[in-house]
N, C-alpha and C. Protein backbone atom coordinates (compact mmCIF):
# COMPACT_ATOMS: atom_id res chain seq x y z
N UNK A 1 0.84 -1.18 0.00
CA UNK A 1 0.00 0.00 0.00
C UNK A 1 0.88 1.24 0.00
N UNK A 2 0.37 2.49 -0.77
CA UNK A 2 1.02 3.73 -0.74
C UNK A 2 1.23 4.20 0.08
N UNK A 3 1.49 4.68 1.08
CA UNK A 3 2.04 5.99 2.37
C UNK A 3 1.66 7.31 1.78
N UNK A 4 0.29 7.81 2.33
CA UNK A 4 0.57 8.72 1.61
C UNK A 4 0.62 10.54 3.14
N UNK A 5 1.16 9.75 3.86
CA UNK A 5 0.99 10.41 4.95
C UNK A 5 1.90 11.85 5.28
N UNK A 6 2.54 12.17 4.19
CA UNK A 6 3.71 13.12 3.67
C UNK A 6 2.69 14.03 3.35
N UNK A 7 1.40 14.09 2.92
CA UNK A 7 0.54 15.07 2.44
C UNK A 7 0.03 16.25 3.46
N UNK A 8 0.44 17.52 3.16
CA UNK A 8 -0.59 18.60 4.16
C UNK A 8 -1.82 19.06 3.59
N UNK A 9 -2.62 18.17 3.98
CA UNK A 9 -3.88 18.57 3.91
C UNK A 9 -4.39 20.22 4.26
N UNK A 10 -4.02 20.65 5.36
CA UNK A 10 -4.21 21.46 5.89
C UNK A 10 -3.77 22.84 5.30
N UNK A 11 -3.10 22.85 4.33
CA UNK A 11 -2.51 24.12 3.74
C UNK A 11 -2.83 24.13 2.33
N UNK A 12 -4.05 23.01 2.05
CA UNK A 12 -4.35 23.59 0.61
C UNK A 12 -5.90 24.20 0.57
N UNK A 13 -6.32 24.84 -0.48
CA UNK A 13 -7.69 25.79 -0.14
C UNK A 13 -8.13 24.62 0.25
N UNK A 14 -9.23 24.91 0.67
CA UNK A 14 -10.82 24.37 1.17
C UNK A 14 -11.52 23.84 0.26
N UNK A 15 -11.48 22.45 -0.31
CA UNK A 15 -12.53 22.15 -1.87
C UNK A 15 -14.01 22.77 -1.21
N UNK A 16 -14.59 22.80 -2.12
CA UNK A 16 -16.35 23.23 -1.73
C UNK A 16 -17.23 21.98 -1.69
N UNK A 17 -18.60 22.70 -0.97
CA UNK A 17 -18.97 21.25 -0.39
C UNK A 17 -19.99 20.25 -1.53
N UNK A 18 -19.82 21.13 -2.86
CA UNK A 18 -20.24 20.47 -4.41
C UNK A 18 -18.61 19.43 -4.74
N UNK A 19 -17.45 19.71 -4.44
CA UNK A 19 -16.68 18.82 -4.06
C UNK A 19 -16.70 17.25 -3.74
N UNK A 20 -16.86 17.85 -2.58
CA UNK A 20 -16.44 16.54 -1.71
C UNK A 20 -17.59 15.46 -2.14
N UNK A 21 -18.49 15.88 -2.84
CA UNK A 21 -19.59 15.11 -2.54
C UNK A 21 -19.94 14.67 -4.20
N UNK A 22 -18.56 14.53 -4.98
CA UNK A 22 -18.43 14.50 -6.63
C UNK A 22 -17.82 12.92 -6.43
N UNK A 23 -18.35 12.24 -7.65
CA UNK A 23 -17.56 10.60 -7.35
C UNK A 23 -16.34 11.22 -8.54
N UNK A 24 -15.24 9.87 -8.56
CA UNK A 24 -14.07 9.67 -9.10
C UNK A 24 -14.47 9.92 -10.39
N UNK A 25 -15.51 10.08 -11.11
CA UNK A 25 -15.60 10.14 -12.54
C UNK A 25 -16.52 11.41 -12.96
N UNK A 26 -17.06 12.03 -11.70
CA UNK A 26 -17.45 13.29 -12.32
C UNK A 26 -16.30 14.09 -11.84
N UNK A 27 -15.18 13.97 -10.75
CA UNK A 27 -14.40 14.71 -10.64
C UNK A 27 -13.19 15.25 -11.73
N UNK A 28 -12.88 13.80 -12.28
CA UNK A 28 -12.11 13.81 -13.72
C UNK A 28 -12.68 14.47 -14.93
N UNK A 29 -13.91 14.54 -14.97
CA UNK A 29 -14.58 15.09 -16.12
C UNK A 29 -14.06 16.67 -15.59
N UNK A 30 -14.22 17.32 -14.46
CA UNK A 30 -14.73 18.42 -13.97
C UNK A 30 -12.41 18.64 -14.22
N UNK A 31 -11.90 18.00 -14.27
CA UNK A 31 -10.17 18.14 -14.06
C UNK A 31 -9.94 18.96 -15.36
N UNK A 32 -10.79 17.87 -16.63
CA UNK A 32 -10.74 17.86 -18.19
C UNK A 32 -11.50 19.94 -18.32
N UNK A 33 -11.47 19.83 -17.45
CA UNK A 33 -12.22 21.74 -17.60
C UNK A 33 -11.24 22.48 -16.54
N UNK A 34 -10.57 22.46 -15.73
CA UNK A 34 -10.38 23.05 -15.13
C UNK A 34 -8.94 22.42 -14.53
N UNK A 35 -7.74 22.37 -15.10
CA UNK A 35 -6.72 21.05 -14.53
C UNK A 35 -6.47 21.60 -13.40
N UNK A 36 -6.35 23.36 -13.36
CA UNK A 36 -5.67 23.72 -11.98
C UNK A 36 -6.18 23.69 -10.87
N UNK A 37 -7.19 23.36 -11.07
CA UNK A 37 -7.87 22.85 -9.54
C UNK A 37 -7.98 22.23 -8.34
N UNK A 38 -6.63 22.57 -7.30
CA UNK A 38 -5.54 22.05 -6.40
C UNK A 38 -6.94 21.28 -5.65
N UNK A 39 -7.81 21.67 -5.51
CA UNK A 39 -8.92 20.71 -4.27
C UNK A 39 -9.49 19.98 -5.07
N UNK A 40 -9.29 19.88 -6.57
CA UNK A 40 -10.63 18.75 -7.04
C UNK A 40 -9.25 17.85 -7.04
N UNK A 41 -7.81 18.23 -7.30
CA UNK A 41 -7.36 16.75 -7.49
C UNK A 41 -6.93 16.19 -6.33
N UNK A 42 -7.13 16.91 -5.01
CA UNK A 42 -6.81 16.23 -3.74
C UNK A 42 -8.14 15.20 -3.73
N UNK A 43 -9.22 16.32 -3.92
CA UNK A 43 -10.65 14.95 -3.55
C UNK A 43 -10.41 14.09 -4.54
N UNK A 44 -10.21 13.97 -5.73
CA UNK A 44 -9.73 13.16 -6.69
C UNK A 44 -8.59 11.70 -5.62
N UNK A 45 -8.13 12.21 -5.31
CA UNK A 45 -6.83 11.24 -4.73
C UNK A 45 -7.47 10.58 -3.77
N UNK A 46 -8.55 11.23 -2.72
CA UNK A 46 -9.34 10.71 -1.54
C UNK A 46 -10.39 9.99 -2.73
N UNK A 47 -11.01 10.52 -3.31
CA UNK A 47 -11.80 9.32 -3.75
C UNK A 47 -11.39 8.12 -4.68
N UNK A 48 -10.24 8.22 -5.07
CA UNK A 48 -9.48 6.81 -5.39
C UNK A 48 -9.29 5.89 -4.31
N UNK A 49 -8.26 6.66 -3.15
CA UNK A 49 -8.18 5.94 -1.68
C UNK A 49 -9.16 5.19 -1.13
N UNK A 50 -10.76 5.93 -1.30
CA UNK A 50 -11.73 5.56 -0.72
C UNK A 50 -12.64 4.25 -1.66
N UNK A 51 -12.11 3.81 -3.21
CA UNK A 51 -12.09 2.75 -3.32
C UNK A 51 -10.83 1.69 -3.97
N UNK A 52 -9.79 1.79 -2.84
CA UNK A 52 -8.64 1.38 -2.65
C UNK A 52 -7.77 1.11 -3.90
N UNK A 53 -7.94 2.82 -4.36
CA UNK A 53 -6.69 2.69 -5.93
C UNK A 53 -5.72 3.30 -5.74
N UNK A 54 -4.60 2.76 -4.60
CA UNK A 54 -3.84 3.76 -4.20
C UNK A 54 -2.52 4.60 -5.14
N UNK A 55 -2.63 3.61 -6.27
CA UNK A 55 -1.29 4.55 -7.48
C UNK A 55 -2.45 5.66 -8.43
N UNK A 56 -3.38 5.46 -9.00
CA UNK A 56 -4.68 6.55 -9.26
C UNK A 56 -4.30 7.69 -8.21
N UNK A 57 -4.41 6.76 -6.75
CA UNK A 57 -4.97 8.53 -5.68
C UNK A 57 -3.28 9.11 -5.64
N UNK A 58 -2.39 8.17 -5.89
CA UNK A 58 -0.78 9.28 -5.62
C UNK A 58 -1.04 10.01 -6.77
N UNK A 59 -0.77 9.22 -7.76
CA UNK A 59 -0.92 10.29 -9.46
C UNK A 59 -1.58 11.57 -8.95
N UNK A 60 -2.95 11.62 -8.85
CA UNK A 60 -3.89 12.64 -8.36
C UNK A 60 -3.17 13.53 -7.39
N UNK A 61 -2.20 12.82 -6.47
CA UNK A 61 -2.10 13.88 -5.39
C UNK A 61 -0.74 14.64 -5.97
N UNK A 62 -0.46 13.87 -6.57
CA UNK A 62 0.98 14.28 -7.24
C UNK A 62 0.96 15.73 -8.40
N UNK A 63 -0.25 15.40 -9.23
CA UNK A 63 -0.76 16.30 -9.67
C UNK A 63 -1.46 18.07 -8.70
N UNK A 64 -1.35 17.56 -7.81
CA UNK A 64 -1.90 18.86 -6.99
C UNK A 64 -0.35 19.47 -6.81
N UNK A 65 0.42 18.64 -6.00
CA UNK A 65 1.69 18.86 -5.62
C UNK A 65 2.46 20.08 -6.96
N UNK A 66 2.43 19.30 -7.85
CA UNK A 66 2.69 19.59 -9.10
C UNK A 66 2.65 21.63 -9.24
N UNK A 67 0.67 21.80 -8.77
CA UNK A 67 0.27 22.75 -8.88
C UNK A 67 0.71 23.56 -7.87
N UNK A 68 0.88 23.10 -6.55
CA UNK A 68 1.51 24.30 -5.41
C UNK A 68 2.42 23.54 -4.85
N UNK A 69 3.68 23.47 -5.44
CA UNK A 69 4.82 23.17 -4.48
C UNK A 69 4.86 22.93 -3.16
N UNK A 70 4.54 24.13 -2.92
CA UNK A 70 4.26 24.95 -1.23
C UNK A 70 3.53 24.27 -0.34
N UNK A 71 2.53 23.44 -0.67
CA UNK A 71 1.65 22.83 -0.28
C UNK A 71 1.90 22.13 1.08
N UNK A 72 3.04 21.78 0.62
CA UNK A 72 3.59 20.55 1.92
C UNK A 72 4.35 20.53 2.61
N UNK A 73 4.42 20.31 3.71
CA UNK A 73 5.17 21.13 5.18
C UNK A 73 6.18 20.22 5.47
């Protein structure tokens, strides 16, 4: 399994609560419009995790990373 415990959650915006509540395949559609979207590809990564695709949810988180360096403490 991935480790993905290196991640600061805590220092990236706030996804919205139309977010969190998007499955893995409307979130990707919603990526294909908007790539820079540091909280859809974190929920992106949690909703891979949450049906145990853990190289999908790094890609995804990797892709945020990608977008704010800074991100991670």
């Amino acid at each position: 399994m991935v480790s993905l415990a290196w991640w600061s959650w805590r220092q990236l915006p706030v996804p919205t609560e139309r977010l969190r509540q998007m499955s893995a395949a409307e979130l990707q559609a919603h990526l294909r419009r908007d790539a820079g979207d540091i909280g859809a590809w974190v929920m992106l990564g949690e909703a891979y995790l949450e049906i145990e695709q853990p190289q999908p949810a790094l890609q995804a988180f990797r892709s945020a990373l990608k977008l704010d360096p800074n991100s991670v403490s």
